[in-house]
PDB file of N, CA and C in Angstrom:
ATOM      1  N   UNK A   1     115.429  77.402  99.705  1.00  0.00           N
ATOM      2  CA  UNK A   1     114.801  78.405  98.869  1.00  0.00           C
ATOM      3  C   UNK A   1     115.842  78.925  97.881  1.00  0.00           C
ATOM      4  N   UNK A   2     115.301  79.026  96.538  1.00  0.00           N
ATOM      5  CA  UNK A   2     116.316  79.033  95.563  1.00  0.00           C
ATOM      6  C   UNK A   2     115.604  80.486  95.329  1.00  0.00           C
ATOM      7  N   UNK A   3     116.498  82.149  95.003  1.00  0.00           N
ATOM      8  CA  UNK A   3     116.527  83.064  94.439  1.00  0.00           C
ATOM      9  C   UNK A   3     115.387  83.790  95.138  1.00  0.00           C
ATOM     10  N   UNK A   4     114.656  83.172  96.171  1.00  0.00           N
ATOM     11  CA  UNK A   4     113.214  84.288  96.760  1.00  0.00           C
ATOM     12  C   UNK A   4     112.401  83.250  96.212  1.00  0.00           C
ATOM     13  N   UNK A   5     112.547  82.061  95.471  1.00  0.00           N
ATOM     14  CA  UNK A   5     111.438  81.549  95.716  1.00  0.00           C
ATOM     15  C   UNK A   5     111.295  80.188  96.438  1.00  0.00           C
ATOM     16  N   UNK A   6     109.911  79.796  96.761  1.00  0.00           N
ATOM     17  CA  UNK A   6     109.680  78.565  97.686  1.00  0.00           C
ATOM     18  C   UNK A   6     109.261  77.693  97.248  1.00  0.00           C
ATOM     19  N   UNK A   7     109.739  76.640  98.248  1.00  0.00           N
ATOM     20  CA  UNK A   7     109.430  75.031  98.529  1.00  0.00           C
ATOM     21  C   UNK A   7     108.725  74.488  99.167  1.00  0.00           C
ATOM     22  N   UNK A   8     107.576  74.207  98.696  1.00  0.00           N
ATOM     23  CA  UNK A   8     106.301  73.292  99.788  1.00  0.00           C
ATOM     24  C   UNK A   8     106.205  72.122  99.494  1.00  0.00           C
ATOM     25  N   UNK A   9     106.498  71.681 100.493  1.00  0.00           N
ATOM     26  CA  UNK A   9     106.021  70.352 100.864  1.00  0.00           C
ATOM     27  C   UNK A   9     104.510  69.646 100.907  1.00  0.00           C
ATOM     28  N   UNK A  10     103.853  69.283  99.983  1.00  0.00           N
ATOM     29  CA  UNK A  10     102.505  68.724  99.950  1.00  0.00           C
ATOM     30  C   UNK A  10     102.525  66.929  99.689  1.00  0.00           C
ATOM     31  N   UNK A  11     101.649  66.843 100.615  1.00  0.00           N
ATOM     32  CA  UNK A  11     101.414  65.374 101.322  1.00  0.00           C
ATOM     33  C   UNK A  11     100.762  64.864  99.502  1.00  0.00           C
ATOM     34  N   UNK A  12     101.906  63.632  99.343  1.00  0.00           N
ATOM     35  CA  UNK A  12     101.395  62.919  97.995  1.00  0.00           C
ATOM     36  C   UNK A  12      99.682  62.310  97.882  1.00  0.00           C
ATOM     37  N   UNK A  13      99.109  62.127  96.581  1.00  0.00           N
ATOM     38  CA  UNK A  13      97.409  62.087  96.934  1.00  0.00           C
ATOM     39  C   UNK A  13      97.964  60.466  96.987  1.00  0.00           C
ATOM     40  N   UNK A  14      96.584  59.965  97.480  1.00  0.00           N
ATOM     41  CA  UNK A  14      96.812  58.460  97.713  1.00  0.00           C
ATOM     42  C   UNK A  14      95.528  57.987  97.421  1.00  0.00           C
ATOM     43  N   UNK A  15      95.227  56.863  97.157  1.00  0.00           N
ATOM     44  CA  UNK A  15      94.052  56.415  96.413  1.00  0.00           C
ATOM     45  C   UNK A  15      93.792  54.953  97.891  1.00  0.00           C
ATOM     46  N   UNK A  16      93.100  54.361  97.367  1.00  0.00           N
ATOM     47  CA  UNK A  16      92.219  53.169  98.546  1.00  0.00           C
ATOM     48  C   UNK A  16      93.002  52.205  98.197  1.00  0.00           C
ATOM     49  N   UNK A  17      92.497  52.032  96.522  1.00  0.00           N
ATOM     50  CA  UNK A  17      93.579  51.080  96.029  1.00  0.00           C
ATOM     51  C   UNK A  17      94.611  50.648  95.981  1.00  0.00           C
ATOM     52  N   UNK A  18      95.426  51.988  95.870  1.00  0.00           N
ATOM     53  CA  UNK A  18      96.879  51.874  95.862  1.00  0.00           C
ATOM     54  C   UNK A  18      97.541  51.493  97.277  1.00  0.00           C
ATOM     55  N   UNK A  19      96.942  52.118  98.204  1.00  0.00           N
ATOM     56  CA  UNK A  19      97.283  51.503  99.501  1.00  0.00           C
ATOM     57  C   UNK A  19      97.180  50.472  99.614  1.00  0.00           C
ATOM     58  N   UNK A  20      95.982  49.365  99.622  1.00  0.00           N
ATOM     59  CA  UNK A  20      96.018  48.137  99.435  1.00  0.00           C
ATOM     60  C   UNK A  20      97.289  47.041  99.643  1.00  0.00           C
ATOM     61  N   UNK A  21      98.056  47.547  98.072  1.00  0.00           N
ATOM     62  CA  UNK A  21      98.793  47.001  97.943  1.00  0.00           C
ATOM     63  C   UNK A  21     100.793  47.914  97.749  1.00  0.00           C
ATOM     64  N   UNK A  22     101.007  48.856  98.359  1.00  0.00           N
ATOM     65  CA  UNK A  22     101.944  49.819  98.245  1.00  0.00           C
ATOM     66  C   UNK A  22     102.153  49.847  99.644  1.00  0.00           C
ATOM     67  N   UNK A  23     103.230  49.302 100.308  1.00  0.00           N
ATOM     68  CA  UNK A  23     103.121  49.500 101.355  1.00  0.00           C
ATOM     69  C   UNK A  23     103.438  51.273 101.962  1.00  0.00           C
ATOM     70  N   UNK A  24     102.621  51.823 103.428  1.00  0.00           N
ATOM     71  CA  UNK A  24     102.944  52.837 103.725  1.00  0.00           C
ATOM     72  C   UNK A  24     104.162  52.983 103.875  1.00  0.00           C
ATOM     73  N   UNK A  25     104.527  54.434 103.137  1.00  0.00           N
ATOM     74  CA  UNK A  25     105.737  55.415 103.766  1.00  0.00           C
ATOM     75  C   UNK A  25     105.961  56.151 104.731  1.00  0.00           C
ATOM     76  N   UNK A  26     106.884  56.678 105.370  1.00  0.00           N
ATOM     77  CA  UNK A  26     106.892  57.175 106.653  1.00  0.00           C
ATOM     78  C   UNK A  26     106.942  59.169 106.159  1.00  0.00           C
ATOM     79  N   UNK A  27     107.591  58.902 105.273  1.00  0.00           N
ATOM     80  CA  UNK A  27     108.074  60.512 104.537  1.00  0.00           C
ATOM     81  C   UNK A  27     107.119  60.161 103.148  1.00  0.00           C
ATOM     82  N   UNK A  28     105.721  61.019 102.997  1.00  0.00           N
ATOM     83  CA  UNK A  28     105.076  60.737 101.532  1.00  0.00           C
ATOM     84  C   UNK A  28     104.938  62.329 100.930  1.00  0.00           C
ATOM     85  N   UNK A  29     105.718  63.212 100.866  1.00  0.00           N
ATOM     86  CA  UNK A  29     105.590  64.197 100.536  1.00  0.00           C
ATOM     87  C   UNK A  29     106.181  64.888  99.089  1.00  0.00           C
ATOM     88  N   UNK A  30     105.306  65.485  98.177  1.00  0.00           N
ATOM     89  CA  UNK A  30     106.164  66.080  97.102  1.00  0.00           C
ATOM     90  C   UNK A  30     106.600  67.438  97.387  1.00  0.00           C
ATOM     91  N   UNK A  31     107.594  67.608  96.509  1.00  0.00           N
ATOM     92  CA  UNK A  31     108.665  69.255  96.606  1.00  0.00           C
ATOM     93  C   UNK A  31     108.089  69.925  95.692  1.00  0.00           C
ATOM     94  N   UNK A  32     107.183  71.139  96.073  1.00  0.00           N
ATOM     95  CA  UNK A  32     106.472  71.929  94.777  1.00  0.00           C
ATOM     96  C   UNK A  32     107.297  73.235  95.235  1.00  0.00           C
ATOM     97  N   UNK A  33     107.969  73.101  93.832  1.00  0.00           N
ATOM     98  CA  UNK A  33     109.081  74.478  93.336  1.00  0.00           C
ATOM     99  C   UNK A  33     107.931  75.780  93.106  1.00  0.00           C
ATOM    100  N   UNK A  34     107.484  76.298  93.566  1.00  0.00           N
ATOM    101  CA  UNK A  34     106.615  77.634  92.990  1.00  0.00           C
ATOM    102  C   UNK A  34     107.648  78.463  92.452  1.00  0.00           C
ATOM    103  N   UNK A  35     106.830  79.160  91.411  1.00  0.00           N
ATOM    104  CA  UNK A  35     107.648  80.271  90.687  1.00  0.00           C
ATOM    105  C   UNK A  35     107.691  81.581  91.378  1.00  0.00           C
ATOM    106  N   UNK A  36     108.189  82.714  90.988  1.00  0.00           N
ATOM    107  CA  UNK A  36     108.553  84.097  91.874  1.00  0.00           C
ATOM    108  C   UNK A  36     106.650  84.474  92.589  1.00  0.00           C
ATOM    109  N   UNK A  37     105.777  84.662  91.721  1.00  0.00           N
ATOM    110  CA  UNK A  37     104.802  85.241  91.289  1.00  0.00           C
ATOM    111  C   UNK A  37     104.102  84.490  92.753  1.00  0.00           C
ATOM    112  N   UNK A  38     104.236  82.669  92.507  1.00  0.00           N
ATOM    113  CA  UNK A  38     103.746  82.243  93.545  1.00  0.00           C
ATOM    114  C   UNK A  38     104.349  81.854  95.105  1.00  0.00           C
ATOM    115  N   UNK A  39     105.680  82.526  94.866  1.00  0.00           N
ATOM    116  CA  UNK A  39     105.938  82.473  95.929  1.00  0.00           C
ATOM    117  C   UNK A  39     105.842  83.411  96.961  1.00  0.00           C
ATOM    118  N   UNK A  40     105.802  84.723  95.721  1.00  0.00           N
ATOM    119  CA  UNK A  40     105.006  85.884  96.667  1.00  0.00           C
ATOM    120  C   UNK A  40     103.776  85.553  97.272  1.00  0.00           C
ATOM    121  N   UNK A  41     103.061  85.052  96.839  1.00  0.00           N
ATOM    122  CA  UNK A  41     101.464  85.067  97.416  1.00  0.00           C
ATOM    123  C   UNK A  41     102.063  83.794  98.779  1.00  0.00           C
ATOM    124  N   UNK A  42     102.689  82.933  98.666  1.00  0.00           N
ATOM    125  CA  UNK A  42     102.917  82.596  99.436  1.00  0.00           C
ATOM    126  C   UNK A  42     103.553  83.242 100.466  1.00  0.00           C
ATOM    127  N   UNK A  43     104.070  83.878 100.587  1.00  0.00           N
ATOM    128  CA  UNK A  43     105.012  84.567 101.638  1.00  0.00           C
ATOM    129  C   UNK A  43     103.812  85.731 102.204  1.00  0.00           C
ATOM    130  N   UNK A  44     103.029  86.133 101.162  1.00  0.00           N
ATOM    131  CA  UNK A  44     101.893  87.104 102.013  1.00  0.00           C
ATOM    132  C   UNK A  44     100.853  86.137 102.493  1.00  0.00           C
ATOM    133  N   UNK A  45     101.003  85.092 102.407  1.00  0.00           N
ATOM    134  CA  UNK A  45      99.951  84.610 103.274  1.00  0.00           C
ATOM    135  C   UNK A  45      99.901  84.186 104.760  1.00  0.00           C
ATOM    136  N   UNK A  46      99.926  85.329 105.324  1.00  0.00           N
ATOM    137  CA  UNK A  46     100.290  85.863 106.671  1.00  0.00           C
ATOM    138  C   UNK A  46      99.162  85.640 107.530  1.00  0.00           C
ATOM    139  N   UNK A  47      97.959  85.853 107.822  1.00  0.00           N
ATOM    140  CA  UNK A  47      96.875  85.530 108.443  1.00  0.00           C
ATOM    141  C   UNK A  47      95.853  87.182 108.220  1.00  0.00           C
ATOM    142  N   UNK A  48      96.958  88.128 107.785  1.00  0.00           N
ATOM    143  CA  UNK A  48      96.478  89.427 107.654  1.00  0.00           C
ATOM    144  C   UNK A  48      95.991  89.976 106.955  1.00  0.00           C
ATOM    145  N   UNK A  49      96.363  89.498 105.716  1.00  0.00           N
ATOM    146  CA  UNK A  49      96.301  90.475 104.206  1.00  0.00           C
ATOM    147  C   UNK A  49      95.078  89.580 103.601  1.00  0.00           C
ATOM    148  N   UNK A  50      94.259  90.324 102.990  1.00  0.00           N
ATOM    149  CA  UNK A  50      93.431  89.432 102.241  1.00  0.00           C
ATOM    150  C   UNK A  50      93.763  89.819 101.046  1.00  0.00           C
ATOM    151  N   UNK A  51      92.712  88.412 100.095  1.00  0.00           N
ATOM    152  CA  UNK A  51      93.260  88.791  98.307  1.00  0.00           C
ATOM    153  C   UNK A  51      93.765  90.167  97.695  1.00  0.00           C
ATOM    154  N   UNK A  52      92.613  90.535  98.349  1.00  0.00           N
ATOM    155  CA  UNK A  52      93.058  92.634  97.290  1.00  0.00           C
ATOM    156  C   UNK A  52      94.119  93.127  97.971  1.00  0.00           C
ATOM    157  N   UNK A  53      94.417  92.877  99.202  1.00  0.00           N
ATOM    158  CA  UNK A  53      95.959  93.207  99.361  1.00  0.00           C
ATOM    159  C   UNK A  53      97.065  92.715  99.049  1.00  0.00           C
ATOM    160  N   UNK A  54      96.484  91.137  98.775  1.00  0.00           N
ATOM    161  CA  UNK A  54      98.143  90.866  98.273  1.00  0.00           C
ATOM    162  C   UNK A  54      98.554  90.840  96.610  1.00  0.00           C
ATOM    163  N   UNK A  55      97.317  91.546  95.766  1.00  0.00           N
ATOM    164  CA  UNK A  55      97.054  91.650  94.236  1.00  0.00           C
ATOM    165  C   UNK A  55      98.012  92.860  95.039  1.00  0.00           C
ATOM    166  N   UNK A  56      97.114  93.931  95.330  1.00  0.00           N
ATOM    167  CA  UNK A  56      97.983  95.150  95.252  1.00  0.00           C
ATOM    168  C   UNK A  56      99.590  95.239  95.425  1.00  0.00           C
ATOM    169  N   UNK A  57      99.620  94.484  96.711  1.00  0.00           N
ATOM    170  CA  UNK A  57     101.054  94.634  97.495  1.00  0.00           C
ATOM    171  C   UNK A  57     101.992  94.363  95.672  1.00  0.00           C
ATOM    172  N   UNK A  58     101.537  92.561  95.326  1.00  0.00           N
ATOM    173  CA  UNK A  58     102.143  92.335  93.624  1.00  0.00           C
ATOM    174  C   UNK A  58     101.863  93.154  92.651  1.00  0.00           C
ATOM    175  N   UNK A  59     101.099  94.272  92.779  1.00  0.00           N
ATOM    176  CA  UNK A  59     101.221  94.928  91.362  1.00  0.00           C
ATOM    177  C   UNK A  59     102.370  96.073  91.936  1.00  0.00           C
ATOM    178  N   UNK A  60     102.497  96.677  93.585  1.00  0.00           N
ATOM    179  CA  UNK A  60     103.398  97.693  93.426  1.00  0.00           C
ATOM    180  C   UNK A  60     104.559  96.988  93.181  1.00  0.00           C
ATOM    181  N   UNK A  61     104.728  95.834  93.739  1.00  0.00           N
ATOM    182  CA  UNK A  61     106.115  95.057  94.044  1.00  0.00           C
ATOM    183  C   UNK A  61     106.983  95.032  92.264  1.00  0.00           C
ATOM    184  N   UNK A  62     105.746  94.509  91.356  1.00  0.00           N
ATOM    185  CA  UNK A  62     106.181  93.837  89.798  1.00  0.00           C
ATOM    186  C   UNK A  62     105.935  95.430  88.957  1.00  0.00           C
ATOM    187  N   UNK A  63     104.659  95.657  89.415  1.00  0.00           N
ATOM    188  CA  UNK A  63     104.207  96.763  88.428  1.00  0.00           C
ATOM    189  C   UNK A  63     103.975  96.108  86.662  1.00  0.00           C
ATOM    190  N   UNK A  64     104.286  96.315  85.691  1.00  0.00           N
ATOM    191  CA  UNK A  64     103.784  96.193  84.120  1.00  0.00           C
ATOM    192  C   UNK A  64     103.336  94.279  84.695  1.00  0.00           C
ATOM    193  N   UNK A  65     104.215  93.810  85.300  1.00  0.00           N
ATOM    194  CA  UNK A  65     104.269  92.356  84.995  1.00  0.00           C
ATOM    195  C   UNK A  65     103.172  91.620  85.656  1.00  0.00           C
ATOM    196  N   UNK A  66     103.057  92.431  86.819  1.00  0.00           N
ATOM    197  CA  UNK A  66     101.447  91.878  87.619  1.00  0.00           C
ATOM    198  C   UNK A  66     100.331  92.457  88.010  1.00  0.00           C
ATOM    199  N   UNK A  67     100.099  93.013  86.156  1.00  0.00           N
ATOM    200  CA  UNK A  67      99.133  94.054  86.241  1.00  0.00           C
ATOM    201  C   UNK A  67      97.405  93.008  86.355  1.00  0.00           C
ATOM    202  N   UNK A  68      97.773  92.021  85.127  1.00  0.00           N
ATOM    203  CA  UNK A  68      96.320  90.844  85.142  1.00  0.00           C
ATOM    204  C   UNK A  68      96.471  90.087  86.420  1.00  0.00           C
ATOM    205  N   UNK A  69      96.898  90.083  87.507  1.00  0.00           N
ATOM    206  CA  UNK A  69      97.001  89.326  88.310  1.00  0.00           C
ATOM    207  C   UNK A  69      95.787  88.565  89.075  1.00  0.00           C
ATOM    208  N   UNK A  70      95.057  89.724  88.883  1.00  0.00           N
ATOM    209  CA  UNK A  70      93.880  89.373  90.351  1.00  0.00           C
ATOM    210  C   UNK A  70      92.913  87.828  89.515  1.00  0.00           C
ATOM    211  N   UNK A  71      92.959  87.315  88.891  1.00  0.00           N
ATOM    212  CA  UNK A  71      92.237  86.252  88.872  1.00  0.00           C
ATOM    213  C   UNK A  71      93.529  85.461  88.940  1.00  0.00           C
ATOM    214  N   UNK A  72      94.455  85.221  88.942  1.00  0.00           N
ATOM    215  CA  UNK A  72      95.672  84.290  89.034  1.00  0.00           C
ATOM    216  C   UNK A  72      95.808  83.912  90.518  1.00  0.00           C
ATOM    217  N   UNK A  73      95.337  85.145  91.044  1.00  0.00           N
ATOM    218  CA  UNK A  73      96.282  84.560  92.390  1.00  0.00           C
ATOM    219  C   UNK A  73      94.540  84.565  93.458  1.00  0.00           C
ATOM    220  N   UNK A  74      93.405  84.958  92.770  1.00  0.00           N
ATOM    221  CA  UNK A  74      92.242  84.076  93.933  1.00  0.00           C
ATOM    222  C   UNK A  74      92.160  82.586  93.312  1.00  0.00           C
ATOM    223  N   UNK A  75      92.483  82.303  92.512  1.00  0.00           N
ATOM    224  CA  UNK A  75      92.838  80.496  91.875  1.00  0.00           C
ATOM    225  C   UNK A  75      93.482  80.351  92.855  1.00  0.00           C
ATOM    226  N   UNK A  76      94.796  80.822  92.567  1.00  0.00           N
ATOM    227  CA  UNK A  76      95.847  80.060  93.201  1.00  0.00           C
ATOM    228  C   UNK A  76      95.769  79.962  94.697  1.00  0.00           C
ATOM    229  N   UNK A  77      95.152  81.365  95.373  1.00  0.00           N
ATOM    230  CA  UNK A  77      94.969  80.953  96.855  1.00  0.00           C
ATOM    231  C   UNK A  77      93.587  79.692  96.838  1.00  0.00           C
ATOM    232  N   UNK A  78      92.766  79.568  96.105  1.00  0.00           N
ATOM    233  CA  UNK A  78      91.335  79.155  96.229  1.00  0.00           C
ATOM    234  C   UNK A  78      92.334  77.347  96.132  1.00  0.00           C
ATOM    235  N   UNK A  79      92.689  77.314  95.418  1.00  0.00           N
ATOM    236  CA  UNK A  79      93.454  76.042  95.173  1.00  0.00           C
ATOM    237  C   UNK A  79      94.716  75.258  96.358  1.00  0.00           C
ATOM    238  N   UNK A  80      95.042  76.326  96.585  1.00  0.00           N
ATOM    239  CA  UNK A  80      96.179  76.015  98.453  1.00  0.00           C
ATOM    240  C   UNK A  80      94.838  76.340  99.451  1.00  0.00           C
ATOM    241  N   UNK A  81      93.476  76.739  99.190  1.00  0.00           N
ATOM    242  CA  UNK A  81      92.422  76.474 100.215  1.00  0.00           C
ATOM    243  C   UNK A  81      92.123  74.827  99.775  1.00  0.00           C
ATOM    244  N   UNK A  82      91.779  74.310  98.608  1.00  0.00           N
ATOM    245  CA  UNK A  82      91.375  73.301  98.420  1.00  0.00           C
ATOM    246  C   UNK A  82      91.788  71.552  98.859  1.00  0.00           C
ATOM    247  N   UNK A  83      92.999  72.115  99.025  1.00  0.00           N
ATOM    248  CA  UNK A  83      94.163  71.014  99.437  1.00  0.00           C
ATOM    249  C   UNK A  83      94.246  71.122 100.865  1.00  0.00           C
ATOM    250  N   UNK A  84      93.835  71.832 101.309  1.00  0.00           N
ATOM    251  CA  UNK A  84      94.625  72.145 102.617  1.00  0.00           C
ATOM    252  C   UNK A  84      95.731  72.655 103.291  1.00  0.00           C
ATOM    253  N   UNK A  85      96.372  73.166 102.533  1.00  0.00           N
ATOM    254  CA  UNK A  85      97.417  74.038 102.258  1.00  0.00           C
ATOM    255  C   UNK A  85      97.054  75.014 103.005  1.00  0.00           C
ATOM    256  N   UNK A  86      96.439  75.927 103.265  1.00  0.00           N
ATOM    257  CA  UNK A  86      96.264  77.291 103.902  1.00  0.00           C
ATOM    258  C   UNK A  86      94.256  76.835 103.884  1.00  0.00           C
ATOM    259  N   UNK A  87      94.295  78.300 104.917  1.00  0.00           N
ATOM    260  CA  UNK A  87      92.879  77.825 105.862  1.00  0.00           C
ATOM    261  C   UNK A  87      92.418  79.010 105.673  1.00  0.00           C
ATOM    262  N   UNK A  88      90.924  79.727 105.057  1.00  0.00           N
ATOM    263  CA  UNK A  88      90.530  81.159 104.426  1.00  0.00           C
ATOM    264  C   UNK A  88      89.434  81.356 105.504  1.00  0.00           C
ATOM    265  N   UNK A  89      89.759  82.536 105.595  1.00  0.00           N
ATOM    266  CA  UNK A  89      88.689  83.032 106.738  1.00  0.00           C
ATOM    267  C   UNK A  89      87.971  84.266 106.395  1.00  0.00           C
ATOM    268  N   UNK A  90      86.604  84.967 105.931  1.00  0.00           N
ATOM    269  CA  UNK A  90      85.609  85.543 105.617  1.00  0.00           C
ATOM    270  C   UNK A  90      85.950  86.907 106.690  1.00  0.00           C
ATOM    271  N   UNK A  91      86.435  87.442 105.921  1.00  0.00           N
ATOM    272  CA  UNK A  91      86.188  89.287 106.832  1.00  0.00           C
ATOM    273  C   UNK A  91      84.371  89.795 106.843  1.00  0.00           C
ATOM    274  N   UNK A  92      84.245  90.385 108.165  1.00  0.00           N
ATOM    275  CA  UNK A  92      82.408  90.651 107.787  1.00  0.00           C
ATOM    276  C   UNK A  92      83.332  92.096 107.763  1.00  0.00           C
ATOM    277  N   UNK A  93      82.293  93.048 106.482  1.00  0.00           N
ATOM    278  CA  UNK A  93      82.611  94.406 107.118  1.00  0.00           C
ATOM    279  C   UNK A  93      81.738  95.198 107.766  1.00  0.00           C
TER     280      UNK A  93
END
């Protein structure tokens, strides 16, 4: 981890085709450098906090800088849901 921010490891995409003829690797993973912004949301993604807490937690944390946040970071979690990256679970209230 470089300066507070993180390194994930996500499993490279692979196609039918390409397997075919590419033989398997044992290690197929890329290094995704996230920036500060996303490495916070990463680090709150704890099992606890849902979206509006971790907008809030980033606007006290940044203040002026992560004031537009809240559609940035339900993408960005909606997108580490999409991959498989992290696993979203529905609060009833």
């Amino acid at each position: 981890m470089e300066k507070g921010k993180v390194v994930v490891l996500v499993p490279e995409p692979k196609s039918k085709f390409v397997e075919w003829f590419v033989p398997k690797k044992n290690d197929t993973n890329m290094r995704v450098k996230l920036d500060i912004l996303g490495s916070f949301v990463w680090d709150s993604c704890d099992g606890t906090m849902t979206v509006k807490d971790i907008v809030d937690k980033m606007k006290q944390e940044y203040g002026v800088f992560a004031e537009s946040v809240d559609v940035r970071v339900s993408r960005y979690i909606q997108q580490l849901h999409a991959q498989k990256i992290i696993d979203i679970s529905l609060k009833s209230k």
